[in-house]
C-alpha atoms as a PDB file:
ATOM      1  CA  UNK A   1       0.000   0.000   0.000  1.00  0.00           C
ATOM      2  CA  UNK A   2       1.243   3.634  -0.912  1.00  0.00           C
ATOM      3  CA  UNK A   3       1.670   6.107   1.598  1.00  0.00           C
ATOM      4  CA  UNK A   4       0.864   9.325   0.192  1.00  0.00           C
ATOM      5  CA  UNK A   5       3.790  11.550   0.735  1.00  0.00           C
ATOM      6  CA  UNK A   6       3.631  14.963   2.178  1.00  0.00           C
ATOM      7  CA  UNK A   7       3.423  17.829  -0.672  1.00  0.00           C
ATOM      8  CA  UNK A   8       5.871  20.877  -0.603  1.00  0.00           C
ATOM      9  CA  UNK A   9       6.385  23.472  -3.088  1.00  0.00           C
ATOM     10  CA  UNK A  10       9.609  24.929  -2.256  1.00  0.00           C
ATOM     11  CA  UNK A  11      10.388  28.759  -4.506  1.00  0.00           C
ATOM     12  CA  UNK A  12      13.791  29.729  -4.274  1.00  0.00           C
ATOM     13  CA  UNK A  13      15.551  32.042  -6.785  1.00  0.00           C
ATOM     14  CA  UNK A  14      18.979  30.705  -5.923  1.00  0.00           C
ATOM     15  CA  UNK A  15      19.478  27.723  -7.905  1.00  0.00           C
ATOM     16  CA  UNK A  16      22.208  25.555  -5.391  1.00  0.00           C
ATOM     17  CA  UNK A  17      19.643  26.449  -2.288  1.00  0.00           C
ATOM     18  CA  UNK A  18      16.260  25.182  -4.131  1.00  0.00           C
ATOM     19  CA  UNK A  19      18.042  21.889  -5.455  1.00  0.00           C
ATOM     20  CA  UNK A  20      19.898  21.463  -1.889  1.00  0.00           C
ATOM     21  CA  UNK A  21      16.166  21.395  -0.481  1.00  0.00           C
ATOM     22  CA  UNK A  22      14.648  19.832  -3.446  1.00  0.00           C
ATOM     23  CA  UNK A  23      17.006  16.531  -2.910  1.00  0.00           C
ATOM     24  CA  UNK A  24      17.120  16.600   0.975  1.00  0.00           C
ATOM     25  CA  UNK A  25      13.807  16.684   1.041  1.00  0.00           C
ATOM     26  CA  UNK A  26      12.786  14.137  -1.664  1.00  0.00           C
ATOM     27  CA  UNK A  27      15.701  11.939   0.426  1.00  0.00           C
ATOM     28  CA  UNK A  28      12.985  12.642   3.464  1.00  0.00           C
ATOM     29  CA  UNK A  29      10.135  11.277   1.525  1.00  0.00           C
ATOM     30  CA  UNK A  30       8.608  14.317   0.757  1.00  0.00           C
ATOM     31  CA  UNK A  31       6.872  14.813  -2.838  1.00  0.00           C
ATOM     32  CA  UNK A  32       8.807  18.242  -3.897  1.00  0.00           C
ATOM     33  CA  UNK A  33       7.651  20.699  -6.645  1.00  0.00           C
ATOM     34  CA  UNK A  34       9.710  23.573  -7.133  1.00  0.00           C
ATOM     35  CA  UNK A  35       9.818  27.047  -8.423  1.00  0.00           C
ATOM     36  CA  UNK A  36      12.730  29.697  -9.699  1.00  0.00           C
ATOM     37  CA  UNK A  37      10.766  32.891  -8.703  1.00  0.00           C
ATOM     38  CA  UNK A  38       7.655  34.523  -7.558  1.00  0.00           C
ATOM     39  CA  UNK A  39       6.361  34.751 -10.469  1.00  0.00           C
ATOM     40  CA  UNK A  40       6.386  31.332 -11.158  1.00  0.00           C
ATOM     41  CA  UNK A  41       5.384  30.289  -7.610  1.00  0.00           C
ATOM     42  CA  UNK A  42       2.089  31.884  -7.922  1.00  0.00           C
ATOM     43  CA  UNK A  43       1.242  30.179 -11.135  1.00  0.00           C
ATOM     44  CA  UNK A  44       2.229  26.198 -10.074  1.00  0.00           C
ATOM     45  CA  UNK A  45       0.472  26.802  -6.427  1.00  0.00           C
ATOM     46  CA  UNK A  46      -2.896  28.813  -7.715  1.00  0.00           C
ATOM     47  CA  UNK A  47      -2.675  25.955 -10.416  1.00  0.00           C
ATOM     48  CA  UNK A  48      -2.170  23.543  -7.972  1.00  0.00           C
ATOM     49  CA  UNK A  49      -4.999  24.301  -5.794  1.00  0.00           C
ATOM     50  CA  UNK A  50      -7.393  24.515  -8.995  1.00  0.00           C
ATOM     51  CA  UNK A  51      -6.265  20.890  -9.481  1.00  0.00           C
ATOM     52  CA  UNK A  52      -7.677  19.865  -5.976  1.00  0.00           C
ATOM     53  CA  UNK A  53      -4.523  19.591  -5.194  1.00  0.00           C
ATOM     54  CA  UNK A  54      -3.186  21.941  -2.416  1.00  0.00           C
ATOM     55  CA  UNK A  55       0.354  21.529  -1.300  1.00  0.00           C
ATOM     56  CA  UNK A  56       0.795  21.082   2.860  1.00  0.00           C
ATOM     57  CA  UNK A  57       3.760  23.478   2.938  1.00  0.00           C
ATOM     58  CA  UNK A  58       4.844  26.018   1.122  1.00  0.00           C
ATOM     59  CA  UNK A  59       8.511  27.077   1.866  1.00  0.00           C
ATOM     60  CA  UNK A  60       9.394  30.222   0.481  1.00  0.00           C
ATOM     61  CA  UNK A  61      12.075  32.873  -0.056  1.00  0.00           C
ATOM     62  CA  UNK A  62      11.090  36.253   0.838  1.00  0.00           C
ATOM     63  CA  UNK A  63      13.755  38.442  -1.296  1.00  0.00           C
ATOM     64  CA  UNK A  64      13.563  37.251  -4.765  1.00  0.00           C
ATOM     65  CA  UNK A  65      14.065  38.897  -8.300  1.00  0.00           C
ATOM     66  CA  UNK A  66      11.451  39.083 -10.711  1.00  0.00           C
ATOM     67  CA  UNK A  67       7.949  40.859 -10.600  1.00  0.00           C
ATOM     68  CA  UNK A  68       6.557  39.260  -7.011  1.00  0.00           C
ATOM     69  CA  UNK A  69       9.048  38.095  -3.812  1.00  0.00           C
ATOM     70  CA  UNK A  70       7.457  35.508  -1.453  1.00  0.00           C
ATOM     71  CA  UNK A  71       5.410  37.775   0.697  1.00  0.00           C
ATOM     72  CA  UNK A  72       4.242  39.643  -2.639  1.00  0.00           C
ATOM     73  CA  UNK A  73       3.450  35.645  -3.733  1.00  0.00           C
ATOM     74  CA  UNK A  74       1.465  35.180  -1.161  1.00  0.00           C
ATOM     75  CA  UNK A  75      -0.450  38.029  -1.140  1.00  0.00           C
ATOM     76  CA  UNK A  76      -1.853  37.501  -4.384  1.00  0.00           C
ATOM     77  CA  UNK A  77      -2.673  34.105  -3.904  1.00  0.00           C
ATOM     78  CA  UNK A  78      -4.929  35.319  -1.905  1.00  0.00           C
ATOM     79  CA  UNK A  79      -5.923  38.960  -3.380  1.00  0.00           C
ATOM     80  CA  UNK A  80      -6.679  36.417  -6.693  1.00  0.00           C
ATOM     81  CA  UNK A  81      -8.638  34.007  -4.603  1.00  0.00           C
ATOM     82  CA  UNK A  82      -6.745  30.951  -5.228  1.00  0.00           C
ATOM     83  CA  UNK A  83      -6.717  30.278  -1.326  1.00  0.00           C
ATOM     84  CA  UNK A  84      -7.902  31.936   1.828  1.00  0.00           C
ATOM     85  CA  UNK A  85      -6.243  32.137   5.084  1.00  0.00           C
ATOM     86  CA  UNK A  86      -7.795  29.130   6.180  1.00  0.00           C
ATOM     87  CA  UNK A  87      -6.200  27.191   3.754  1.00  0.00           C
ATOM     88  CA  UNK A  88      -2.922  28.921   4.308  1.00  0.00           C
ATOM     89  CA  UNK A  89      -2.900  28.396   7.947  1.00  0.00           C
ATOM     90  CA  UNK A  90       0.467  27.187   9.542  1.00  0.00           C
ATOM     91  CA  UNK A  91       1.031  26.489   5.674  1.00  0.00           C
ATOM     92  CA  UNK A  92       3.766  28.802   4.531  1.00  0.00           C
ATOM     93  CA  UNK A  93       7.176  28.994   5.847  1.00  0.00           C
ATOM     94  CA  UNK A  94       9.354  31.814   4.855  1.00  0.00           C
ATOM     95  CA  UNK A  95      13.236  31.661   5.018  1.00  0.00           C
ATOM     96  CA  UNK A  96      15.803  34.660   3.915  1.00  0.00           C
ATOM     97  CA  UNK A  97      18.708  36.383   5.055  1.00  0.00           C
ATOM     98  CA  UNK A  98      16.715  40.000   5.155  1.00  0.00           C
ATOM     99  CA  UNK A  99      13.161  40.387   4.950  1.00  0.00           C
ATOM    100  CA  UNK A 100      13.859  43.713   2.957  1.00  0.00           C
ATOM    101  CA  UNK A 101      10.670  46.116   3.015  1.00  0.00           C
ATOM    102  CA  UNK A 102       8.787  43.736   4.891  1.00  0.00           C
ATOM    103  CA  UNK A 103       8.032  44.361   8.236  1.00  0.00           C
ATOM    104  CA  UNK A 104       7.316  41.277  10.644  1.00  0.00           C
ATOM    105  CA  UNK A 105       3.398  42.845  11.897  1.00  0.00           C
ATOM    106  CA  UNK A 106       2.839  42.556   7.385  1.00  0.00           C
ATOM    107  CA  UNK A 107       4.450  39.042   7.498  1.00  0.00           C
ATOM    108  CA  UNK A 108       1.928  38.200  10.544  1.00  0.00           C
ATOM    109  CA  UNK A 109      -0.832  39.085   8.532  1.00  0.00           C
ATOM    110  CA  UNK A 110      -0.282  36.471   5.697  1.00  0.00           C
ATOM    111  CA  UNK A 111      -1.214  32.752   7.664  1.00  0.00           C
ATOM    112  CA  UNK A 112       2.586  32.246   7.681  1.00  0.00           C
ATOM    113  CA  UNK A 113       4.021  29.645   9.800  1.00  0.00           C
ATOM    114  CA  UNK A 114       7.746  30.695  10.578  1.00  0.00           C
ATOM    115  CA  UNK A 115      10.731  32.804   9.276  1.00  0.00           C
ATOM    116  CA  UNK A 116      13.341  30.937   8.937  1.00  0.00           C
ATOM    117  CA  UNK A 117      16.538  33.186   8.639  1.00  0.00           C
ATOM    118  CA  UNK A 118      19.378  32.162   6.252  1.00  0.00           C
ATOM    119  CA  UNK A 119      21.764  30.054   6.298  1.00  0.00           C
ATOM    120  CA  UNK A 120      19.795  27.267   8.600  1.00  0.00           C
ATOM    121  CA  UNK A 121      20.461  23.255   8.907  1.00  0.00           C
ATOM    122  CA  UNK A 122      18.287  20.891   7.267  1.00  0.00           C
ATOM    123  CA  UNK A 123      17.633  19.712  10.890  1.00  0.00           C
ATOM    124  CA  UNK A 124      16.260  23.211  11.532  1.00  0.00           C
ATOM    125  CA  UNK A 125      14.095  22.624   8.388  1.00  0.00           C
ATOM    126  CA  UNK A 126      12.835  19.160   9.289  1.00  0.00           C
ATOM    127  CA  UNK A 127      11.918  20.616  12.941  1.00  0.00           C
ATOM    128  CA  UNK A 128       9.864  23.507  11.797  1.00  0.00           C
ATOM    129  CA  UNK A 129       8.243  21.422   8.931  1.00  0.00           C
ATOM    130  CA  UNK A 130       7.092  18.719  11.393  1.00  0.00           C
ATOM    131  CA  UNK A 131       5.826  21.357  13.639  1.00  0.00           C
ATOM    132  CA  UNK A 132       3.632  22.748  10.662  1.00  0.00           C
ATOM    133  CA  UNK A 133       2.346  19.435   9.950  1.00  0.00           C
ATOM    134  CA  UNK A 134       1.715  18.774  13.615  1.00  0.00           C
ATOM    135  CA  UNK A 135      -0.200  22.247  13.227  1.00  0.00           C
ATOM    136  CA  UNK A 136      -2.560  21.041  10.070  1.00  0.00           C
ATOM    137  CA  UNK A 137      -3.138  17.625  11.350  1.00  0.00           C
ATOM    138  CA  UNK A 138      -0.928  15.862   8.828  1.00  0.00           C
ATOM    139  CA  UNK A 139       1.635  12.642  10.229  1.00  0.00           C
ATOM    140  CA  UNK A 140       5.211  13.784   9.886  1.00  0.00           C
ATOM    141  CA  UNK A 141       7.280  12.575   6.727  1.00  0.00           C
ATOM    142  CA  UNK A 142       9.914  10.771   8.897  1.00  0.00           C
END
């Protein structure tokens, strides 16, 4: 029988960083879709969500090129009504060095789930993501 494996779209501009998590985390059973940008982000979760079906974390960088960063992301996921804060709940985890313009009461106001800063351990990672599953009612990948 086939466990159904834990869903995480991971959007991360820096190319060594996003496959770094992509493998670690397909090495901790996790089913990993990934995106290059903000831009792109907002297209395969929205599409994603259409499809019926939602990812259980989304682990994003905050200070990305490109039209939208991560907290620009996922504001207009929900601004365009592809989720609600419900849905988002305990869902998104940010990570980055310097949240830039952002200030931590506009984070708060997005359903996030943690910041974590940059550079951080994949033990860190795997801590905070079983937390958020613990948080959405979802068994740990481990």
């Amino acid at each position: 029988m086939d466990i159904e494996k834990n869903h995480i779209v991971v959007v991360e501009d820096e190319k060594s960083l996003r496959d770094l998590c992509i493998t670690s985390l397909e090495n901790s059973g996790w089913k990993v879709t990934a995106a290059p940008c903000g831009d792109v982000g907002l297209q395969t979760i929205a599409d994603l969500y259409h499809a019926g079906q939602p990812p259980d974390i989304i682990l994003t960088d905050i200070i990305m090129p490109g039209s939208l960063d991560g907290v620009q992301m996922i504001r207009r996921l929900k601004e365009d009504g592809a989720v609600n804060d419900t849905q988002l709940a305990y869902r998104v985890i940010f990570m980055s060095g310097d949240i830039g313009k952002h200030t931590p009461e506009e984070l708060a106001q997005l359903s996030w789930h943690e910041l974590l800063d940059k550079p951080f351990s994949f033990q860190k990672l795997k801590a905070v993501l079983a937390l958020a599953l613990k948080c959405i009612g979802k068994p740990s990948t481990d």
